[in-house]
Protein backbone atom coordinates (compact mmCIF):
# COMPACT_ATOMS: atom_id res chain seq x y z
CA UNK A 1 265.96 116.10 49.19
CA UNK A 2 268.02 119.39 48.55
CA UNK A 3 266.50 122.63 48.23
CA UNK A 4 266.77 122.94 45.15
CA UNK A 5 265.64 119.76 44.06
CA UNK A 6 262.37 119.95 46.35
CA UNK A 7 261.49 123.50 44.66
CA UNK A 8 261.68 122.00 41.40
CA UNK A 9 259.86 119.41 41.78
CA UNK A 10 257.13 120.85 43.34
CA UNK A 11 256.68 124.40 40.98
CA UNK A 12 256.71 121.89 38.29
CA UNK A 13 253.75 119.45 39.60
CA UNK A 14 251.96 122.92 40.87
CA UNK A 15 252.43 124.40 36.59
CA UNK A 16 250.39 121.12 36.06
CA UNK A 17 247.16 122.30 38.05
CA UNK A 18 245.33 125.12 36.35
CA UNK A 19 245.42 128.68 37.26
CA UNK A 20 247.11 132.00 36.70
CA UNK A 21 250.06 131.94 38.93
CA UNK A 22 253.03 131.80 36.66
CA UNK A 23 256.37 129.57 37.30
CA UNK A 24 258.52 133.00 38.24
CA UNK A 25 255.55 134.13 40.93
CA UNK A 26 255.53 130.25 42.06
CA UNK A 27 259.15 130.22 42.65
CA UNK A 28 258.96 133.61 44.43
CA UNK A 29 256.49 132.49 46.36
CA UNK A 30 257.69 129.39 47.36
CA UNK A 31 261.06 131.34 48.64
CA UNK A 32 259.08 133.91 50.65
CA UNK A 33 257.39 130.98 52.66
CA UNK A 34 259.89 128.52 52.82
CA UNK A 35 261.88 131.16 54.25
CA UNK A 36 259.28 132.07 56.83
CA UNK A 37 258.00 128.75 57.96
CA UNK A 38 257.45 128.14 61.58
CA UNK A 39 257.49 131.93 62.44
CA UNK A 40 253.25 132.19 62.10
CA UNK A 41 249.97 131.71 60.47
CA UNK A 42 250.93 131.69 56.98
CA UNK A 43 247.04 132.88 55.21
CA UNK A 44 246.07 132.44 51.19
CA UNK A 45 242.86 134.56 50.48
CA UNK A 46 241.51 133.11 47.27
CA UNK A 47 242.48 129.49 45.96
CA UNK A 48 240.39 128.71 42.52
CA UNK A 49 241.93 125.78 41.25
CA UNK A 50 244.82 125.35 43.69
CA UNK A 51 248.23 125.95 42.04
CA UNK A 52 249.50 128.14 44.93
CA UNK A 53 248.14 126.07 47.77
CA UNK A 54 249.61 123.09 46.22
CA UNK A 55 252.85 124.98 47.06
CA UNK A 56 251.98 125.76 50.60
CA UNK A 57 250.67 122.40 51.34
CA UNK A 58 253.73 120.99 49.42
CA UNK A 59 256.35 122.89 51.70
CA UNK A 60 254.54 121.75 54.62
CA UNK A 61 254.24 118.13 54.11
CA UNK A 62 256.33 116.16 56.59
CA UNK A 63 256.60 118.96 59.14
CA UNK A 64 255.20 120.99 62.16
CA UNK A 65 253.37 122.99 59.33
CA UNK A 66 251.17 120.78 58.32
CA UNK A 67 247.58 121.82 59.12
CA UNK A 68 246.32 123.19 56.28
CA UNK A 69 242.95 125.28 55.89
CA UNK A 70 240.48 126.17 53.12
CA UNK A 71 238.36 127.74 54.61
CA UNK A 72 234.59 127.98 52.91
CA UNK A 73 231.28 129.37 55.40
CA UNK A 74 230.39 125.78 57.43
CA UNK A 75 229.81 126.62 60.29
CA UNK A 76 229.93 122.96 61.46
CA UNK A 77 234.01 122.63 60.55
CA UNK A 78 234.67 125.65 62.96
CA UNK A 79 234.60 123.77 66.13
CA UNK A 80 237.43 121.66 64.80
CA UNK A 81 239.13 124.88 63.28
CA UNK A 82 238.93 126.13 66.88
CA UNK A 83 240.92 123.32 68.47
CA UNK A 84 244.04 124.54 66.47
CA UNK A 85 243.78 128.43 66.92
CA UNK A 86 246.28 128.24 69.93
CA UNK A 87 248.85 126.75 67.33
CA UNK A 88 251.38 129.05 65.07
CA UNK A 89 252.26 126.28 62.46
CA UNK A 90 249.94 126.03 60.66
CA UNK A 91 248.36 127.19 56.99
CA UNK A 92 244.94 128.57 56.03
CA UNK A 93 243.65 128.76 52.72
CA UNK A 94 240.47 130.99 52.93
CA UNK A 95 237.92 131.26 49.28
CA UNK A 96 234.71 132.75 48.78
CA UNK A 97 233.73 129.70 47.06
CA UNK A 98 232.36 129.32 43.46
CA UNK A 99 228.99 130.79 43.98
CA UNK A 100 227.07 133.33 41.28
CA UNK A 101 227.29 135.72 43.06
CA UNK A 102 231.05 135.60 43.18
CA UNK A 103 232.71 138.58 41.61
CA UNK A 104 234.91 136.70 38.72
CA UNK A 105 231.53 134.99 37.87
CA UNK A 106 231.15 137.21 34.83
CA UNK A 107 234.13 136.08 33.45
CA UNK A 108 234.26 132.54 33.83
CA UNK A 109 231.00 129.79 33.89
CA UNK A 110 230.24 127.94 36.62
CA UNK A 111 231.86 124.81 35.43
CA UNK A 112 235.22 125.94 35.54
CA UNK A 113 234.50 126.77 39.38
CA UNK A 114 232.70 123.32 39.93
CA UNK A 115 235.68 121.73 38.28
CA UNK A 116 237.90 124.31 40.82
CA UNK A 117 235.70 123.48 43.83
CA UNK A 118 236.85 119.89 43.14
CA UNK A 119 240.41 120.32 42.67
CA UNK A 120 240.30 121.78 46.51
CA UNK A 121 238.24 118.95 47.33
CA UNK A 122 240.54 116.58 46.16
CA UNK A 123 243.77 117.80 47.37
CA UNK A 124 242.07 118.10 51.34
CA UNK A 125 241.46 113.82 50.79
CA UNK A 126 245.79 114.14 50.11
CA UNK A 127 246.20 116.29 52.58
CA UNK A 128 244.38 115.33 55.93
CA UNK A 129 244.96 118.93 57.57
CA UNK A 130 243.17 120.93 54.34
CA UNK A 131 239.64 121.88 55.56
CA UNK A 132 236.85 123.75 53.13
CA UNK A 133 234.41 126.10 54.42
CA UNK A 134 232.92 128.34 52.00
CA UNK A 135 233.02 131.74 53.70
CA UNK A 136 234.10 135.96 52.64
CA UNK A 137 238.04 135.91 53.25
CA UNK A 138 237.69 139.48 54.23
CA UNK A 139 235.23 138.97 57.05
CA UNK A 140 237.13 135.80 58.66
CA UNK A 141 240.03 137.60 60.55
CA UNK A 142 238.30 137.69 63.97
CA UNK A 143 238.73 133.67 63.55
CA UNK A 144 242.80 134.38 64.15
CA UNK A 145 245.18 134.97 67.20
CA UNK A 146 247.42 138.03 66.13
CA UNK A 147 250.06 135.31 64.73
CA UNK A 148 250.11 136.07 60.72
CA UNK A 149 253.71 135.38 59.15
CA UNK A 150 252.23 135.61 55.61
CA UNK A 151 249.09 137.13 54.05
CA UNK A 152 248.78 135.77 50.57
CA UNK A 153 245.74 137.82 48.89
CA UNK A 154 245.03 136.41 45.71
CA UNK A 155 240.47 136.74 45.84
CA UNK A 156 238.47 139.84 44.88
CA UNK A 157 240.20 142.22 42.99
CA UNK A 158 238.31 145.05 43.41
CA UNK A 159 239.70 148.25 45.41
CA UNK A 160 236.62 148.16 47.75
CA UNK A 161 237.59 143.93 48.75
CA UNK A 162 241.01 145.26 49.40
CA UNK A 163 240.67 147.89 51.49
CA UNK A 164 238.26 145.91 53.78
CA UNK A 165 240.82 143.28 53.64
CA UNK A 166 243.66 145.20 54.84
CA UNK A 167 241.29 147.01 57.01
CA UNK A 168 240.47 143.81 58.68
CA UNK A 169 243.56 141.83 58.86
CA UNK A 170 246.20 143.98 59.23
CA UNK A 171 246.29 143.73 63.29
CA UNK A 172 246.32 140.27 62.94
CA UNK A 173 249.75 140.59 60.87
CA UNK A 174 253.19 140.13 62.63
CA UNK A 175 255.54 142.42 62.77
CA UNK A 176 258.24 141.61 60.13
CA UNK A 177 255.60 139.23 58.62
CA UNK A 178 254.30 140.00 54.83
CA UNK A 179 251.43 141.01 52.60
CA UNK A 180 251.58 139.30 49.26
CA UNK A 181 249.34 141.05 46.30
CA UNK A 182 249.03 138.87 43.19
CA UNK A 183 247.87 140.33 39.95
CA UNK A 184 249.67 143.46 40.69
CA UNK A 185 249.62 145.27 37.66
CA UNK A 186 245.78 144.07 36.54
CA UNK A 187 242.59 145.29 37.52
CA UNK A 188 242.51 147.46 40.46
CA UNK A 189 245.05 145.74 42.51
CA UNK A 190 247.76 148.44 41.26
CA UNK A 191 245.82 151.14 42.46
CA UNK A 192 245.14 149.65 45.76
CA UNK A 193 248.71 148.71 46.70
CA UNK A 194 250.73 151.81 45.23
CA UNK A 195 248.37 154.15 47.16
CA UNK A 196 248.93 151.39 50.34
CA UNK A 197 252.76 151.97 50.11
CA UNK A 198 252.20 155.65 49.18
CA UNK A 199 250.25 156.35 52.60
CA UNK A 200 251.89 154.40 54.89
CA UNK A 201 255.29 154.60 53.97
CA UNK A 202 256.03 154.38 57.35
CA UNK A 203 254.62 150.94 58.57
CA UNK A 204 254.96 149.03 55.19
CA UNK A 205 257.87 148.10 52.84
CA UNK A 206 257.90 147.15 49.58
CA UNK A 207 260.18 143.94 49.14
CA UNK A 208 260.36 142.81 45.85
CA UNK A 209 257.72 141.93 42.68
CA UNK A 210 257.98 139.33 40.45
CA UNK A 211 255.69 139.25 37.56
CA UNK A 212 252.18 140.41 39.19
CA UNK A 213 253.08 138.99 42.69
CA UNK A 214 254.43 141.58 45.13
CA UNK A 215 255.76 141.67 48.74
CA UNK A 216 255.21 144.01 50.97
CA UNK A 217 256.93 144.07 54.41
CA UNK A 218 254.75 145.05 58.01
CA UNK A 219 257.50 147.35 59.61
CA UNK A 220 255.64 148.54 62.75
CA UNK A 221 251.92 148.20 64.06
CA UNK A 222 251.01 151.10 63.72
CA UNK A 223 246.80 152.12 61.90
CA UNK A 224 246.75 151.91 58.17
CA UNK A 225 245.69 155.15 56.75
CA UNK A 226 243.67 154.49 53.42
């Protein structure tokens, strides 16, 4: 199947699954990792119903990267997780899971994330690779080798998640590799990521935004200053 034709297909079955992500920031999305397949880890913090890991899976299927993670707190999937760490093709799609407690749980009931819990659930019976642990994506980095093509944070929105988020996985980042932002432009995500770029102009480029999803660039490994 051409390019083309495969992209199409698949941002149109992903618009089908509920969520926020719109079609530009799927397509945009879909470019950035088809582009970088192969070349590392490729991580998605936050999945709620699935429309972008659809994607990832989706570009995946039929290839070396095709071990696909959702990664949830159970502790009993880890040993498994473990067995794969030494490998750089691979996908991991890390949630905090739909607890009370979670942070969006104010603004949505709990049915819509039961009904989002199962939509993960179902598409790791299509995809044999997808594993879900219920776990805090911004405490998990000491899981991964320092092999990160693509950080894809899409969870907690707040500036305090963030900054322990970068704080935490930025080492684990290659060089040349990315940090994707959605909802830039909502809730305190702006903030966050235009002080980022502001303070570190010299380690991190700004690549390109479409709609709320924006790509920044690792340039060097040198400390984030926040």
């Amino acid at each position: 199947m051409k390019f083309d034709e495969k992209k199409k297909r698949i941002i149109s079955s992903a618009m089908k699954i509920p969520g926020l992500y719109e079609e530009e920031e799927l397509n945009y999305l879909f470019y950035i990792v088809y582009e970088n397949k192969g070349r590392g880890v490729i991580i998605e913090l936050g999945s709620l119903f699935g429309r972008s890991l659809y994607v990832l899976c989706e570009i995946g299927k039929g290839t070396d990267l095709s071990n696909f993670y959702d990664t949830f707190n159970n502790d009993s999937c880890y040993t498994k997780f473990h067995q794969i760490m030494k490998s750089v093709n691979y996908v991991v799609s890390i949630d905090y899971g739909f607890l009370p407690e979670d942070i969006f749980s104010k603004s949505l009931p709990m049915s819509e994330y039961d009904s989002g819990f199962r939509s993960i659930r179902k598409m790791s019976l299509k995809y044999p690779n997808l594993i879900s642990i219920i776990g805090d994506s911004s405490s998990l980095s000491h899981l991964f080798l320092d092999s990160i093509s693509i950080l894809h944070i899409d969870a907690d929105h707040s500036y305090k998640y963030l900054k322990k988020t970068m704080r935490n996985w930025w080492t684990k980042i290659n060089v040349n590799g990315f940090v994707l932002f959605h909802d830039y432009g909502k809730y305190e995500v702006t903030n966050f990521v235009d002080n980022l770029i502001k303070q570190n102009k010299k380690v991190i480029q700004k690549i390109g935004l479409r709609k709320s999803l924006i790509a920044l660039k690792k340039k060097h490994d040198s400390q984030l200053i926040f």
